[in-house]
PDB file of N, CA and C in Angstrom:
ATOM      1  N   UNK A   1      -4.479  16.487  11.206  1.00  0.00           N
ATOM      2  CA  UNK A   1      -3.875  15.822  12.342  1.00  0.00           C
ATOM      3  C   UNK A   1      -4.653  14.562  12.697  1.00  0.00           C
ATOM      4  N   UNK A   2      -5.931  14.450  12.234  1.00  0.00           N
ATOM      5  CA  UNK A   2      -6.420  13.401  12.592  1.00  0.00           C
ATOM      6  C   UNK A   2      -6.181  11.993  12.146  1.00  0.00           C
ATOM      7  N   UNK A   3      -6.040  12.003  10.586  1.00  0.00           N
ATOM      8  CA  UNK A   3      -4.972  11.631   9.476  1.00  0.00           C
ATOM      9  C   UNK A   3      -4.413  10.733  10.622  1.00  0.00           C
ATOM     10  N   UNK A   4      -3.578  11.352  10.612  1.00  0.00           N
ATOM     11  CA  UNK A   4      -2.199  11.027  11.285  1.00  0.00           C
ATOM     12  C   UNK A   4      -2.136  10.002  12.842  1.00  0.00           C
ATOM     13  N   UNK A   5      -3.083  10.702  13.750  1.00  0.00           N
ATOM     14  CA  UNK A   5      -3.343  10.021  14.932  1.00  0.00           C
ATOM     15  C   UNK A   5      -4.431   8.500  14.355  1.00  0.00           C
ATOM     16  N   UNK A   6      -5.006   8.893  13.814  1.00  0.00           N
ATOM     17  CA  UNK A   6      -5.956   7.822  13.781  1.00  0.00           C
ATOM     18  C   UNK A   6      -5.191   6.520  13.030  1.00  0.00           C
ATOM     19  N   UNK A   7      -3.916   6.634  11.793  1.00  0.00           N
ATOM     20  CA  UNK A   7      -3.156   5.816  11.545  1.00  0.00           C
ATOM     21  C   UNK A   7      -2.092   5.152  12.792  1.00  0.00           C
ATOM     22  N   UNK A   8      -1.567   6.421  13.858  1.00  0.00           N
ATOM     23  CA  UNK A   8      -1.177   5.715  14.483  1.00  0.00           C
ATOM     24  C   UNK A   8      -1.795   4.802  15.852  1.00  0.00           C
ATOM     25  N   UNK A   9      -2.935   5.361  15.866  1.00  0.00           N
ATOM     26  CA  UNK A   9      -3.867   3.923  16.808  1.00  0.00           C
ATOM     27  C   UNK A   9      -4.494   2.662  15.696  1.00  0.00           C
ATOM     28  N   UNK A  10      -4.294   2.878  14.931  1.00  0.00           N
ATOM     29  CA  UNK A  10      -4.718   1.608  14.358  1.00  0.00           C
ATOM     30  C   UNK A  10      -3.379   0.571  13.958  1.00  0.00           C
ATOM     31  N   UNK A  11      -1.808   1.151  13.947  1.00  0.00           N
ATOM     32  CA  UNK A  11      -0.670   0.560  13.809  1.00  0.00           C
ATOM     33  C   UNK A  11      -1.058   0.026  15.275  1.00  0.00           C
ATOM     34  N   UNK A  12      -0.985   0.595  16.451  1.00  0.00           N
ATOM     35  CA  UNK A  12      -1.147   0.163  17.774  1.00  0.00           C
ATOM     36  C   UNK A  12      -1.825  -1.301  18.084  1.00  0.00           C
ATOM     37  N   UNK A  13      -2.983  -0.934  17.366  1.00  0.00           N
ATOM     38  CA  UNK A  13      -4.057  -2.110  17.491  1.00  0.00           C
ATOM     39  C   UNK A  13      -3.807  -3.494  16.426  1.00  0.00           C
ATOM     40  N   UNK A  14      -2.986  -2.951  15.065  1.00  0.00           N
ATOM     41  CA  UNK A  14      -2.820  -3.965  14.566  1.00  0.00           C
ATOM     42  C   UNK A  14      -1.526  -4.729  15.067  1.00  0.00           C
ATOM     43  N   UNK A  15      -0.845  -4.305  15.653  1.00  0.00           N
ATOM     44  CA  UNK A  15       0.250  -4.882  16.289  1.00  0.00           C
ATOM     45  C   UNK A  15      -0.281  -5.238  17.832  1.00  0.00           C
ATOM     46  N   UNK A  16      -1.029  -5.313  18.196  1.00  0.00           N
ATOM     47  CA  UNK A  16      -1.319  -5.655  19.724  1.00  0.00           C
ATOM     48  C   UNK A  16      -1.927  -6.987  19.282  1.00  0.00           C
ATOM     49  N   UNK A  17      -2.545  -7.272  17.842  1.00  0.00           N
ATOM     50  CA  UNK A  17      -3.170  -8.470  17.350  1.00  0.00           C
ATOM     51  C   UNK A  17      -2.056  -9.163  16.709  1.00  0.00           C
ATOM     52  N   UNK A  18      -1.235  -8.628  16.500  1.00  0.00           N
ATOM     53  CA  UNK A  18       0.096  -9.753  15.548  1.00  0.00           C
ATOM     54  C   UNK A  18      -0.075  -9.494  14.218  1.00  0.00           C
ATOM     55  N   UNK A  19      -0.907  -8.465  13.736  1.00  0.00           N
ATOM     56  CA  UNK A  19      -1.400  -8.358  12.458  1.00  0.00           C
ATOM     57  C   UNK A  19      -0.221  -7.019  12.049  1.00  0.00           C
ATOM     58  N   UNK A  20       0.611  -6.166  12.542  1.00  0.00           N
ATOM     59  CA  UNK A  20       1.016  -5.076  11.949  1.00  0.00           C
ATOM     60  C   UNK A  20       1.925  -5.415  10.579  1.00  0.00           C
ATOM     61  N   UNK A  21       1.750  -4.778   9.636  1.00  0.00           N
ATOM     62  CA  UNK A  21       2.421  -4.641   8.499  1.00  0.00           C
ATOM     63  C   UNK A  21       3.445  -3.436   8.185  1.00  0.00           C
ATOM     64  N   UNK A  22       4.358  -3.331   8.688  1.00  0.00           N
ATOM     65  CA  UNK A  22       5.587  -1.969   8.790  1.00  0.00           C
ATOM     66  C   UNK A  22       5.306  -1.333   7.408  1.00  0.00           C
ATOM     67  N   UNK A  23       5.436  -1.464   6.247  1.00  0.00           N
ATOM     68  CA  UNK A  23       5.644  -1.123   4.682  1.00  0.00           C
ATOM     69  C   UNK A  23       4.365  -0.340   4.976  1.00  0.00           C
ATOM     70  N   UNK A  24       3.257  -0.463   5.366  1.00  0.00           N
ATOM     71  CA  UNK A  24       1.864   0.255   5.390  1.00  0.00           C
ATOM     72  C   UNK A  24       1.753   0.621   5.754  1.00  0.00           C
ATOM     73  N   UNK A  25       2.326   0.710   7.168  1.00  0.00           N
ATOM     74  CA  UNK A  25       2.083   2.072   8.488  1.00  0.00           C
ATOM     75  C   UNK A  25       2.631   2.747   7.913  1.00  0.00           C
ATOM     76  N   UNK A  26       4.250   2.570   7.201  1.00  0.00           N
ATOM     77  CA  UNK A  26       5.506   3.575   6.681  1.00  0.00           C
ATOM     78  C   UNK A  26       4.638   4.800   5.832  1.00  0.00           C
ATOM     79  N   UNK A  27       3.736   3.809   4.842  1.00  0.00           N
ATOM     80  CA  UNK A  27       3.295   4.872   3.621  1.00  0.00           C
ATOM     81  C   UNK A  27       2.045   5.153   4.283  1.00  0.00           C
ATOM     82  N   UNK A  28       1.078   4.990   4.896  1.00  0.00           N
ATOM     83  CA  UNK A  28       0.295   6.026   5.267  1.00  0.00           C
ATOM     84  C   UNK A  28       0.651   6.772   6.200  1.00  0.00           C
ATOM     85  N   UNK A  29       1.385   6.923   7.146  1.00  0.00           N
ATOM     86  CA  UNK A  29       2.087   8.031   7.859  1.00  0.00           C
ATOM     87  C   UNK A  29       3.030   8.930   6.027  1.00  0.00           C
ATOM     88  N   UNK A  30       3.610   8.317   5.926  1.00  0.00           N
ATOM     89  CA  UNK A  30       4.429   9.398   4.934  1.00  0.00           C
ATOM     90  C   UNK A  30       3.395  10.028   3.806  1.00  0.00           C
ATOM     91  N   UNK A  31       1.746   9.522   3.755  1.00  0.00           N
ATOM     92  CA  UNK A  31       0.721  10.443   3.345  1.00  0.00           C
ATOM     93  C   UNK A  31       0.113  11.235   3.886  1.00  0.00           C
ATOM     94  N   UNK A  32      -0.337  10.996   5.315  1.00  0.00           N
ATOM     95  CA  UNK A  32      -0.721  11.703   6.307  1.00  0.00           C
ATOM     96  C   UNK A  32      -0.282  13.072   6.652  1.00  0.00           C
ATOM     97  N   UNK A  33       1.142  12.665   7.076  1.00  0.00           N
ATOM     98  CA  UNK A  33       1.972  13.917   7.569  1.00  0.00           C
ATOM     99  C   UNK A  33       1.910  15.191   6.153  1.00  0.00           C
ATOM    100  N   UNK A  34       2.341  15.275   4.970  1.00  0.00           N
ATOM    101  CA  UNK A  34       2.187  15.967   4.366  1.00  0.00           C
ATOM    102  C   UNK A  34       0.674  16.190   4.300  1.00  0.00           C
ATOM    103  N   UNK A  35      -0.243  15.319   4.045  1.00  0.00           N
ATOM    104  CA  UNK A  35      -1.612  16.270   3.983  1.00  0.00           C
ATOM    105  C   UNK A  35      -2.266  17.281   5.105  1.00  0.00           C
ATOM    106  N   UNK A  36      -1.864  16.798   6.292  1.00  0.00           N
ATOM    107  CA  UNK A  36      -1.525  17.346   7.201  1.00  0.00           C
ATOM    108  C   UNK A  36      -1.033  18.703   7.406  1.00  0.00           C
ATOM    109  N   UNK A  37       0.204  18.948   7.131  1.00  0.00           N
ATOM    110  CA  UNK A  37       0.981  20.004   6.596  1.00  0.00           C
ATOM    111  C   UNK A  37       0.660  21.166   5.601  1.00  0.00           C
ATOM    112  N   UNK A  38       0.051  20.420   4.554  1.00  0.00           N
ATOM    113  CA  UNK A  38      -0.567  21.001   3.286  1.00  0.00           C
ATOM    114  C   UNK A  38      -1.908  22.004   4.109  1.00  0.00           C
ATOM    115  N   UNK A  39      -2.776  21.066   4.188  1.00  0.00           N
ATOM    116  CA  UNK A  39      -4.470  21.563   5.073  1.00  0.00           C
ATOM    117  C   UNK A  39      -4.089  22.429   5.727  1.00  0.00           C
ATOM    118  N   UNK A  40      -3.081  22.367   7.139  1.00  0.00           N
ATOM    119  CA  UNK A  40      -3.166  23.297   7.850  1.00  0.00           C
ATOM    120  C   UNK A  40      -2.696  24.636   7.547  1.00  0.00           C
ATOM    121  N   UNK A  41      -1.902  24.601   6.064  1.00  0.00           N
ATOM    122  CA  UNK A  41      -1.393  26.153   5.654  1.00  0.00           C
ATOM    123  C   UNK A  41      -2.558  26.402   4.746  1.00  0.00           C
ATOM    124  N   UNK A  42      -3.533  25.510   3.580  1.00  0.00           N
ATOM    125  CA  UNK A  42      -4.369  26.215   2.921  1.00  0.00           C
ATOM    126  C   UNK A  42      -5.167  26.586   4.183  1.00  0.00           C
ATOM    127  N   UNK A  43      -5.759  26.022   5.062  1.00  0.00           N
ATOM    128  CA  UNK A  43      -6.983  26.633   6.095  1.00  0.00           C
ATOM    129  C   UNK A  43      -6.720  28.223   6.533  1.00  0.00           C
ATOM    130  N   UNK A  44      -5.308  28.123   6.346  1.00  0.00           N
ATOM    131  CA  UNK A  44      -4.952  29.963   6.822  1.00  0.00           C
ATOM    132  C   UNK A  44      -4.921  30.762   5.908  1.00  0.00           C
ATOM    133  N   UNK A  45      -4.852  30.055   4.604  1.00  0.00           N
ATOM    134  CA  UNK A  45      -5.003  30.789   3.549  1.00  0.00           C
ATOM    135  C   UNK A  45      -5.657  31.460   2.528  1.00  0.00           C
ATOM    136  N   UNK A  46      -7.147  29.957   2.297  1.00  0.00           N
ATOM    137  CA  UNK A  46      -8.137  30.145   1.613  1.00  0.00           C
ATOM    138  C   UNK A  46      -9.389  30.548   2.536  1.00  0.00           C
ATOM    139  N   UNK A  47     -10.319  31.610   1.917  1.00  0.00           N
ATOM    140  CA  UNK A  47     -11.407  31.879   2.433  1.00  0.00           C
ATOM    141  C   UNK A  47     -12.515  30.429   2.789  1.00  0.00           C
ATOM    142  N   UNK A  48     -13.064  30.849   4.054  1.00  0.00           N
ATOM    143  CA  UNK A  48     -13.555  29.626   4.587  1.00  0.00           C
ATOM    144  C   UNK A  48     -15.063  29.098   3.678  1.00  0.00           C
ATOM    145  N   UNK A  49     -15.540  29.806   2.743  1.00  0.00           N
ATOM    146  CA  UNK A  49     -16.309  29.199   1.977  1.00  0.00           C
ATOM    147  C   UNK A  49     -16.477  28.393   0.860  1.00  0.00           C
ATOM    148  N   UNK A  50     -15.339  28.836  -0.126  1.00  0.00           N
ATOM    149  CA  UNK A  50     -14.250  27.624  -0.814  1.00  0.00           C
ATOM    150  C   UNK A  50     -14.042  26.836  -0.688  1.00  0.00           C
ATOM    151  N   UNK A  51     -13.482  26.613   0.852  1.00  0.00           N
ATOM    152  CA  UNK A  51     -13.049  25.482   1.120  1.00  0.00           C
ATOM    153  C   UNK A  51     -13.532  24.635   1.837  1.00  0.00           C
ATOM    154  N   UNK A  52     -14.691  25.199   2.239  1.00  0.00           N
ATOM    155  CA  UNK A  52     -16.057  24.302   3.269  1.00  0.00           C
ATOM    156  C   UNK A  52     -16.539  23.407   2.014  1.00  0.00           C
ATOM    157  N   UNK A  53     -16.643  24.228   0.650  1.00  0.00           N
ATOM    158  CA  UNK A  53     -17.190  23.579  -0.677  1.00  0.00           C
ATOM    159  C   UNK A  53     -16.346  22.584  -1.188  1.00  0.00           C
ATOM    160  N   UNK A  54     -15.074  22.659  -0.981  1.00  0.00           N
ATOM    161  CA  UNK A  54     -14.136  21.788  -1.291  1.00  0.00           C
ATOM    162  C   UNK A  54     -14.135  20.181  -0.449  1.00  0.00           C
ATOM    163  N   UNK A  55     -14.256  20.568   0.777  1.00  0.00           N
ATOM    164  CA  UNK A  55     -14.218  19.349   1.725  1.00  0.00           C
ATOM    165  C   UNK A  55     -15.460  18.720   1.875  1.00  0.00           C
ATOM    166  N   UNK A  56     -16.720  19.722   1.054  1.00  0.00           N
ATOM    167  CA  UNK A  56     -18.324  18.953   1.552  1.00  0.00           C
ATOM    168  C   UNK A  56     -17.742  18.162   0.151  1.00  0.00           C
ATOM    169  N   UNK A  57     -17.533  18.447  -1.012  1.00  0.00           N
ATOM    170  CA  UNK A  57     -17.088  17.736  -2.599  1.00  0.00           C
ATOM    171  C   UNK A  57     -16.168  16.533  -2.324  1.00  0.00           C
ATOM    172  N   UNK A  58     -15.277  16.261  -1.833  1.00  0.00           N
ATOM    173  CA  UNK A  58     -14.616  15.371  -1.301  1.00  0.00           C
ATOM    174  C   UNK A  58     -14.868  14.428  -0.449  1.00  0.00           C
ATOM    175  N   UNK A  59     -15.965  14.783   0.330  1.00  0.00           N
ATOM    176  CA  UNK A  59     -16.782  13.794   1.154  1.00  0.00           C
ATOM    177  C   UNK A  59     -17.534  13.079   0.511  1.00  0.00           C
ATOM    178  N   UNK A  60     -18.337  13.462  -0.574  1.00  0.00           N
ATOM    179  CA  UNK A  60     -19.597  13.357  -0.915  1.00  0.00           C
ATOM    180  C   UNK A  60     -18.482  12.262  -2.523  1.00  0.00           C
ATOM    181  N   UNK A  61     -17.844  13.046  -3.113  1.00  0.00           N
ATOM    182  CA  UNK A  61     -17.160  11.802  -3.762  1.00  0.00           C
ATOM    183  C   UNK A  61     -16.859  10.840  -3.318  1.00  0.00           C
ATOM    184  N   UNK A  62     -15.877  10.607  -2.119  1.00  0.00           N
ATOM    185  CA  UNK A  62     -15.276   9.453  -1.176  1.00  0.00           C
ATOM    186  C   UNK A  62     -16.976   8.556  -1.009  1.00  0.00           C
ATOM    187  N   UNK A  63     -17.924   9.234  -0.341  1.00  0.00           N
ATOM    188  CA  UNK A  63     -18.683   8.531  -0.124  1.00  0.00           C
ATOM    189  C   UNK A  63     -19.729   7.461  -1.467  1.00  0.00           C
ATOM    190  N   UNK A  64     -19.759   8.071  -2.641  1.00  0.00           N
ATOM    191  CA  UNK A  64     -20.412   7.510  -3.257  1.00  0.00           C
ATOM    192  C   UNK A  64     -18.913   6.401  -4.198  1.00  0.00           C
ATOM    193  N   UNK A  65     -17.760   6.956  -3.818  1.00  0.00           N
ATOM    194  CA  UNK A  65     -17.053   5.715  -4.296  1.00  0.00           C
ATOM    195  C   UNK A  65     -16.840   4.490  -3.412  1.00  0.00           C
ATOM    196  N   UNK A  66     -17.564   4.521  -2.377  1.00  0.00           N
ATOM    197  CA  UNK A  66     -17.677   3.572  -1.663  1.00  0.00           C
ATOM    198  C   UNK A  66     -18.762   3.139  -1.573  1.00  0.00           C
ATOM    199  N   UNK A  67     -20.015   3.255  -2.351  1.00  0.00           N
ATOM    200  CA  UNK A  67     -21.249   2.285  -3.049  1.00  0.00           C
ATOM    201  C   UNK A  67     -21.191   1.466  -3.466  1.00  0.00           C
TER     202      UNK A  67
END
């Protein structure tokens, strides 16, 4: 859900500057919402140690692809 809110305050802000781009809000909301969707049914599904390992792995990639 955060996904999701945090795309739509930044559509907010880029349009309060004259900067909004519609085609980009469109597709990261239409990525958001399903990951969204997805997360909140594996979290009920998979045991919480799996998937603590899964999301520390995903951080830790994201972060060193941004070196």
């Amino acid at each position: 859900m955060h996904g999701a809110v945090l795309a739509v305050a930044a559509a907010i802000a880029h349009g309060a500057a004259g900067r909004i781009e519609g085609p980009m809000v469109v597709n990261l909301l239409m990525g958001s919402l399903p990951g969204v969707t997805l997360g909140s049914w594996l979290c009920r599904r998979l045991p919480s140690g799996p998937l603590r390992m899964g999301i520390a792995a995903m951080l830790v990639i994201s972060g060193l692809r941004l070196l």
